[in-house]
ModelCIF file with pLDDT and N, C-alpha, C, O atoms, coordinates in Angstrom:
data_MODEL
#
_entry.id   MODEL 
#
_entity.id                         1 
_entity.type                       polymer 
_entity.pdbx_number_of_molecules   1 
#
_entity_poly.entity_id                      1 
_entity_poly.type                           'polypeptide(L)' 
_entity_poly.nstd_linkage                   no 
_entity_poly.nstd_monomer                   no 
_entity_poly.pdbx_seq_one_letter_code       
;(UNK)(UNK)(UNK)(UNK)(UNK)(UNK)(UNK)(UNK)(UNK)(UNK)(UNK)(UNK)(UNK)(UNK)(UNK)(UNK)
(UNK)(UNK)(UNK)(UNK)(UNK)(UNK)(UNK)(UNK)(UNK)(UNK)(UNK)(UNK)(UNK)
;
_entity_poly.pdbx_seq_one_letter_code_can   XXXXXXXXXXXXXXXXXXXXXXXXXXXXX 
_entity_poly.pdbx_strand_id                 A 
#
loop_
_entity_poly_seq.entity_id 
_entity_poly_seq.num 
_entity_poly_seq.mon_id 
_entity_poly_seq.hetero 
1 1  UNK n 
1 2  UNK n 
1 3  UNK n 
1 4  UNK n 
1 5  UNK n 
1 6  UNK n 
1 7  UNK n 
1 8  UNK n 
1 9  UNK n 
1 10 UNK n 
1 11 UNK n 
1 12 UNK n 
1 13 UNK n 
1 14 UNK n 
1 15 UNK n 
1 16 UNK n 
1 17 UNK n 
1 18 UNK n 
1 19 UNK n 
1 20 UNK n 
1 21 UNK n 
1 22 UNK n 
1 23 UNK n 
1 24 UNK n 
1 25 UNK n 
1 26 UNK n 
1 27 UNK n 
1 28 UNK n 
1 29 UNK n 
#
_struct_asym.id          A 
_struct_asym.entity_id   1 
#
loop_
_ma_qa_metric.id 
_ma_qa_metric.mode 
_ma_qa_metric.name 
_ma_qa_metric.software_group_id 
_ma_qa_metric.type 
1 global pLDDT . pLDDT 
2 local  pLDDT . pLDDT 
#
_ma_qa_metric_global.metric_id      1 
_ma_qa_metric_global.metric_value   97.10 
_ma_qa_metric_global.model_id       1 
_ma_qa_metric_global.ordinal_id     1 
#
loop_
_ma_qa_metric_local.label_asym_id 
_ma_qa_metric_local.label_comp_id 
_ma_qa_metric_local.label_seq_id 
_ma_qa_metric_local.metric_id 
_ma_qa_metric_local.metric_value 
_ma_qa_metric_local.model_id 
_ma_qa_metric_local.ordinal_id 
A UNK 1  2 93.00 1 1  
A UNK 2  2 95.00 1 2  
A UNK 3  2 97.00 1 3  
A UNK 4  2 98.00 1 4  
A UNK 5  2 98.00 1 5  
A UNK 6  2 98.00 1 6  
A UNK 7  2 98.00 1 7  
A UNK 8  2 98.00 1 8  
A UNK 9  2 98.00 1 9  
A UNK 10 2 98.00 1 10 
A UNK 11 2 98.00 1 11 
A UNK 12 2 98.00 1 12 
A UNK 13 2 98.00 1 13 
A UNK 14 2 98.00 1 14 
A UNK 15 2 98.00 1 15 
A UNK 16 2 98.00 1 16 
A UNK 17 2 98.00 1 17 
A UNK 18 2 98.00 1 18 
A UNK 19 2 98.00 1 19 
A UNK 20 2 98.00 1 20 
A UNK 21 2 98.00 1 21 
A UNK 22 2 98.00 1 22 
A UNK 23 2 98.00 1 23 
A UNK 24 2 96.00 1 24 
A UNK 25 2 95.00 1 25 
A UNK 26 2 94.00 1 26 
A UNK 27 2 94.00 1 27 
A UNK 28 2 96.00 1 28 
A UNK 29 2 96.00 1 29 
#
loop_
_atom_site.group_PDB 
_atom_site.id 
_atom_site.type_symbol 
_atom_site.label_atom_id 
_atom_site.label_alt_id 
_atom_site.label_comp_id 
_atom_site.label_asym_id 
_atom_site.label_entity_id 
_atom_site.label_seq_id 
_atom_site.pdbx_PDB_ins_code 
_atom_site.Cartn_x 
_atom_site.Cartn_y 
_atom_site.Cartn_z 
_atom_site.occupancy 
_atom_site.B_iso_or_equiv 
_atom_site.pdbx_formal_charge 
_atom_site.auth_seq_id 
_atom_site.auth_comp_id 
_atom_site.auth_asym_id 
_atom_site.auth_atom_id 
_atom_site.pdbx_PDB_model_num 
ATOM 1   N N  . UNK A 1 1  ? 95.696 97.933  127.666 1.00 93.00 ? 1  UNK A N  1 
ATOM 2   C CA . UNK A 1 1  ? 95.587 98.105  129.112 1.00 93.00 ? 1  UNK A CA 1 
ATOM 3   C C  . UNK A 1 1  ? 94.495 99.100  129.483 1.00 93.00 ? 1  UNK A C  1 
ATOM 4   O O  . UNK A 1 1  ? 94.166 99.239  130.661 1.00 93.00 ? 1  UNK A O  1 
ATOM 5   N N  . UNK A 1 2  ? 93.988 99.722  128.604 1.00 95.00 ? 2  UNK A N  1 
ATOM 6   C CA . UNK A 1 2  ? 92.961 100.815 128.958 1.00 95.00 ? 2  UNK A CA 1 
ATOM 7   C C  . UNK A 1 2  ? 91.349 100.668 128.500 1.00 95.00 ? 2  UNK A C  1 
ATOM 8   O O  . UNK A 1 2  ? 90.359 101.397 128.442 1.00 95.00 ? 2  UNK A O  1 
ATOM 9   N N  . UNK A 1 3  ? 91.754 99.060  128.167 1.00 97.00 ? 3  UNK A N  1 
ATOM 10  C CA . UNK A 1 3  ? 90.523 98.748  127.634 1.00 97.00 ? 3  UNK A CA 1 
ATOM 11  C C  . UNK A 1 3  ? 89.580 98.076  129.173 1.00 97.00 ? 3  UNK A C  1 
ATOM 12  O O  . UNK A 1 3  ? 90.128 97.555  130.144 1.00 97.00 ? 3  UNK A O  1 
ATOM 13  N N  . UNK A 1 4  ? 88.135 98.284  129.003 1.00 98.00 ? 4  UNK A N  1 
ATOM 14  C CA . UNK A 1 4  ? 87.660 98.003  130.356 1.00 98.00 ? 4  UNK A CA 1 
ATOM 15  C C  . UNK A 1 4  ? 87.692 96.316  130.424 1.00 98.00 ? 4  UNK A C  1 
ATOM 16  O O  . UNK A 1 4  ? 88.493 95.798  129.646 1.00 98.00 ? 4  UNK A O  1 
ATOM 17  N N  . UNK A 1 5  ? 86.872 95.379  131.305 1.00 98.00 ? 5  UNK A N  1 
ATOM 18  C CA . UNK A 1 5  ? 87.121 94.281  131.669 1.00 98.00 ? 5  UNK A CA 1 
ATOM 19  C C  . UNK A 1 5  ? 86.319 93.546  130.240 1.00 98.00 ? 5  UNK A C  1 
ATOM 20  O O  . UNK A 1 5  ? 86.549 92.519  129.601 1.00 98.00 ? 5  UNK A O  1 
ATOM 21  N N  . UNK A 1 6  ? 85.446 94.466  130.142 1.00 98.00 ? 6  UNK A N  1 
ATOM 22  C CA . UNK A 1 6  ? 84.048 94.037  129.119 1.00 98.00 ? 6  UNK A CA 1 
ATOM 23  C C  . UNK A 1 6  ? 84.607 94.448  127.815 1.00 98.00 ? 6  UNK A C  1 
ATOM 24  O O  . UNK A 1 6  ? 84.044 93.805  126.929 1.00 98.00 ? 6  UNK A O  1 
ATOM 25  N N  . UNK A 1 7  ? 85.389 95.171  127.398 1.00 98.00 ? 7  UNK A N  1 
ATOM 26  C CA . UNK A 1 7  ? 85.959 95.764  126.107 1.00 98.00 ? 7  UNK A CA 1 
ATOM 27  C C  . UNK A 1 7  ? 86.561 94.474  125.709 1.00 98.00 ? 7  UNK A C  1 
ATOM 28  O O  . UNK A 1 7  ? 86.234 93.748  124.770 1.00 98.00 ? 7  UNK A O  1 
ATOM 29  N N  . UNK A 1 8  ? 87.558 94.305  126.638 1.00 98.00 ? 8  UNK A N  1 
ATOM 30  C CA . UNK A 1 8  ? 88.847 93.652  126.296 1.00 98.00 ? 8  UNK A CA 1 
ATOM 31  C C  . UNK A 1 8  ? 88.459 92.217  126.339 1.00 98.00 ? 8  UNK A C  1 
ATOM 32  O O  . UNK A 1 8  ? 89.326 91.350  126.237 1.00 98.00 ? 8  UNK A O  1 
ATOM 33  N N  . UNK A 1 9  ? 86.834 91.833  126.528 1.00 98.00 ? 9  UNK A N  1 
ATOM 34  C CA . UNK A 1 9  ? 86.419 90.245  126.365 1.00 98.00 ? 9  UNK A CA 1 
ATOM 35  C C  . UNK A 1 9  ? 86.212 90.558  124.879 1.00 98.00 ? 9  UNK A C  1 
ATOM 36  O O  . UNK A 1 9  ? 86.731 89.629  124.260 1.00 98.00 ? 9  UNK A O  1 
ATOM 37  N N  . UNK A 1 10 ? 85.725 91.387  124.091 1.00 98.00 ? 10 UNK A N  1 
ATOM 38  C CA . UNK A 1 10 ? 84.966 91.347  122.747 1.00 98.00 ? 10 UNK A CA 1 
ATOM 39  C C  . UNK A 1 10 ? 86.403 91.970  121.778 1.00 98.00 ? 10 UNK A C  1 
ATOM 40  O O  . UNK A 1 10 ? 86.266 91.927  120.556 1.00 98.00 ? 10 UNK A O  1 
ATOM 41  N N  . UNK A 1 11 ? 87.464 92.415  122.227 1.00 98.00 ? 11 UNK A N  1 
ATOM 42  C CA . UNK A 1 11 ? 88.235 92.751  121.529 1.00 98.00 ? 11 UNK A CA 1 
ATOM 43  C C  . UNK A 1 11 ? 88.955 92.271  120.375 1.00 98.00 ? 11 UNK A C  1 
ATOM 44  O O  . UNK A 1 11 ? 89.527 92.826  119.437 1.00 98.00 ? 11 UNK A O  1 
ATOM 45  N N  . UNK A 1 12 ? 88.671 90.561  120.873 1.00 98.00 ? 12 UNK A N  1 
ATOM 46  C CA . UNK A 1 12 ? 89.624 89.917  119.798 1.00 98.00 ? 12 UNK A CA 1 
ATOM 47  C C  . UNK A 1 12 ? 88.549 89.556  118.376 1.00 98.00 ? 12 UNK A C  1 
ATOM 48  O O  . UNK A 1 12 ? 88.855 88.784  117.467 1.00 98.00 ? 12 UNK A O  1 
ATOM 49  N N  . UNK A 1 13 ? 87.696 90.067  118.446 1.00 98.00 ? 13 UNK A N  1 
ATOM 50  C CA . UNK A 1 13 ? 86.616 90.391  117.668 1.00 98.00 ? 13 UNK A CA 1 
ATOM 51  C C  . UNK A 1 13 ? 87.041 90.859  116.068 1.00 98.00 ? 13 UNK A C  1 
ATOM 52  O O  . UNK A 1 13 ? 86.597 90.644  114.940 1.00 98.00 ? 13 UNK A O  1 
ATOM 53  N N  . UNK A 1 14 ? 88.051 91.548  116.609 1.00 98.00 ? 14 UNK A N  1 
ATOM 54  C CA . UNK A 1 14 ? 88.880 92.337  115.462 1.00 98.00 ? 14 UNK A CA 1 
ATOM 55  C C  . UNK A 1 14 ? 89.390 91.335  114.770 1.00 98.00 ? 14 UNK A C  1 
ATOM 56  O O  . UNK A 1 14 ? 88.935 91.323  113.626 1.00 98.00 ? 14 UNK A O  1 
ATOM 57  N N  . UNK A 1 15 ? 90.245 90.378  115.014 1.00 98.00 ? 15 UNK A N  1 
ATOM 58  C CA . UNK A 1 15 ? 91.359 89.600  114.899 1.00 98.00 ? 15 UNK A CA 1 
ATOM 59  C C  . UNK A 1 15 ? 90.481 88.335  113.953 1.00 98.00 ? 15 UNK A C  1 
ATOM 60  O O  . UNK A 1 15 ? 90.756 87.721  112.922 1.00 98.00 ? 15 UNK A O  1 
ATOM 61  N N  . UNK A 1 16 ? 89.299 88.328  114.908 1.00 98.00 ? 16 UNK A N  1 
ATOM 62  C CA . UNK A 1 16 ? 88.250 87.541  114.489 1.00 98.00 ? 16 UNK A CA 1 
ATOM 63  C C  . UNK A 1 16 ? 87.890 87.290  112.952 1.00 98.00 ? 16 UNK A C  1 
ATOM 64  O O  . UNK A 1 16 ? 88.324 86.387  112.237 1.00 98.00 ? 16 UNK A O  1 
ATOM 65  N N  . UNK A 1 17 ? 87.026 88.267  112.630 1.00 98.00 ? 17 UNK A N  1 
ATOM 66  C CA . UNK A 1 17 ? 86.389 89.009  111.452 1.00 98.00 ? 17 UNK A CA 1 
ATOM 67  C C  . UNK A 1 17 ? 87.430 89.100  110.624 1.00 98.00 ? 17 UNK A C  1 
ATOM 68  O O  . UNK A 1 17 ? 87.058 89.082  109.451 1.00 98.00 ? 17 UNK A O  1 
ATOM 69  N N  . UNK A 1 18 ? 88.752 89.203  110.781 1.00 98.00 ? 18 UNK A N  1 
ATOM 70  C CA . UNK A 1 18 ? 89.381 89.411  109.433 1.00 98.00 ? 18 UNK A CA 1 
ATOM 71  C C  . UNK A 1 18 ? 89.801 88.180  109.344 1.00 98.00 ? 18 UNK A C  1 
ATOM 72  O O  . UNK A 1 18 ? 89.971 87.916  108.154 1.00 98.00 ? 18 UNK A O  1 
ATOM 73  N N  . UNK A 1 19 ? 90.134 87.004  110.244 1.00 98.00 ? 19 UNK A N  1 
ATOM 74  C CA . UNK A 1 19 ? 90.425 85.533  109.532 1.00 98.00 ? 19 UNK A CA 1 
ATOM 75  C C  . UNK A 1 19 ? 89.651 85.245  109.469 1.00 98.00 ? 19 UNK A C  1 
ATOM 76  O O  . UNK A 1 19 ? 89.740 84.019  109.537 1.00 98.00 ? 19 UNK A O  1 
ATOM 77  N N  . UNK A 1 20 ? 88.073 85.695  109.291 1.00 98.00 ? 20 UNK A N  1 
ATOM 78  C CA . UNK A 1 20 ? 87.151 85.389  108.709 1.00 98.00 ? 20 UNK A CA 1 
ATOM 79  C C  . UNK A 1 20 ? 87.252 85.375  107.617 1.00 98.00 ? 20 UNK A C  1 
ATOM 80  O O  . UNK A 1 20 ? 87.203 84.380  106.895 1.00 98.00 ? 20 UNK A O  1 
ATOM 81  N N  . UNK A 1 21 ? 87.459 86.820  107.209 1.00 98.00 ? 21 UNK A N  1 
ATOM 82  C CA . UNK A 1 21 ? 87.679 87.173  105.739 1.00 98.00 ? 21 UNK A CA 1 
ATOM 83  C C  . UNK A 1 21 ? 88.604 86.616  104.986 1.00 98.00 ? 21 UNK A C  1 
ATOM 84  O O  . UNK A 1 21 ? 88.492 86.389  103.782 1.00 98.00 ? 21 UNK A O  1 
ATOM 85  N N  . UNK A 1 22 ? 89.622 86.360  105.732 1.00 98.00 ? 22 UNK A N  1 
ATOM 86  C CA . UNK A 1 22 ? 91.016 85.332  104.667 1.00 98.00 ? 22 UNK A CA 1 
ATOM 87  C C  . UNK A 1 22 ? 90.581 84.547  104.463 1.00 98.00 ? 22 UNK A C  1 
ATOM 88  O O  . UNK A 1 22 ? 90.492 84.245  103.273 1.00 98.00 ? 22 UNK A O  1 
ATOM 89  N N  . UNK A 1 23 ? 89.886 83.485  105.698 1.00 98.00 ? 23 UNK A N  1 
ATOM 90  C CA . UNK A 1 23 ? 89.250 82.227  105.240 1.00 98.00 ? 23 UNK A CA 1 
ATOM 91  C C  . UNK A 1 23 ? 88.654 82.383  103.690 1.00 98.00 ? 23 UNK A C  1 
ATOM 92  O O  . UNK A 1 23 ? 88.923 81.548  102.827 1.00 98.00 ? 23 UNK A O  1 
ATOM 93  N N  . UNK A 1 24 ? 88.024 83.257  103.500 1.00 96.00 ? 24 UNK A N  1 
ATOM 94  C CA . UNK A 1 24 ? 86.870 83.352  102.290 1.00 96.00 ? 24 UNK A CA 1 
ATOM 95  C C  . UNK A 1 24 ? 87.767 83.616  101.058 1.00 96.00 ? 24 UNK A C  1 
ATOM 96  O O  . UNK A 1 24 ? 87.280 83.518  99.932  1.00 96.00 ? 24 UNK A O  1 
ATOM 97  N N  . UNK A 1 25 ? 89.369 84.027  101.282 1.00 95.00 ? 25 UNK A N  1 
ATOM 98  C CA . UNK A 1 25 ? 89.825 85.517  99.790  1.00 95.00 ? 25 UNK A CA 1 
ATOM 99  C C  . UNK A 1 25 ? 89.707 84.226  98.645  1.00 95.00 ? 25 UNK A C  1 
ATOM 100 O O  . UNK A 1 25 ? 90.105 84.661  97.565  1.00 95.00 ? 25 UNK A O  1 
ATOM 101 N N  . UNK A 1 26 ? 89.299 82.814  98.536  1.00 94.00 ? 26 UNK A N  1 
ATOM 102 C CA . UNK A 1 26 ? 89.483 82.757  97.414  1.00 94.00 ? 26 UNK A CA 1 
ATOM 103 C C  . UNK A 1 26 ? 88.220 82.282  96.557  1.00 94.00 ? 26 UNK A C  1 
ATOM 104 O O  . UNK A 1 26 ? 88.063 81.493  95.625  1.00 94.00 ? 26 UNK A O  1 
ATOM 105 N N  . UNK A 1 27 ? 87.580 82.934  97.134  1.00 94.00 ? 27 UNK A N  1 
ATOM 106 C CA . UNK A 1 27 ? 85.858 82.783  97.027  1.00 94.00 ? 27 UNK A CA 1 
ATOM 107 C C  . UNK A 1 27 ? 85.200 84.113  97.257  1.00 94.00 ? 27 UNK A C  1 
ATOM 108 O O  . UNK A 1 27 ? 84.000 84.167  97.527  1.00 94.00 ? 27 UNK A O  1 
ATOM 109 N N  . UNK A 1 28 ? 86.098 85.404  97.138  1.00 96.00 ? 28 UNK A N  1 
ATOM 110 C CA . UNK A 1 28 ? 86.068 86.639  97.219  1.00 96.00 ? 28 UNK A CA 1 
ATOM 111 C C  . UNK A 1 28 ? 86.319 88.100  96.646  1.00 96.00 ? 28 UNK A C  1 
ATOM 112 O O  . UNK A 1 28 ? 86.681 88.996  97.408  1.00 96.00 ? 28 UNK A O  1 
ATOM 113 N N  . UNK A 1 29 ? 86.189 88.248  95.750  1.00 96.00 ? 29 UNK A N  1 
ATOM 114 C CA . UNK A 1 29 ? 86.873 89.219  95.611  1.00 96.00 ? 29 UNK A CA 1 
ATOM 115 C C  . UNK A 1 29 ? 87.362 90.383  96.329  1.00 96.00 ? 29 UNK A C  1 
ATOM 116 O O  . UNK A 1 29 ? 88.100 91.192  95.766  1.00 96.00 ? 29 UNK A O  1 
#
């Protein structure tokens, strides 16, 4: 809730990037 209008568009960014990374764990170490 304290994130601004513009924060909280790029936020799920987070969420993003790491099922990025699962996508990859078995082609990853």
């Amino acid at each position: 809730k304290r994130l601004s209008q513009q924060a909280r568009a790029i936020a799920p960014k987070i969420h993003e990037i790491l099922t990025k990374s699962y996508q990859q764990k078995d082609f990853l170490s």
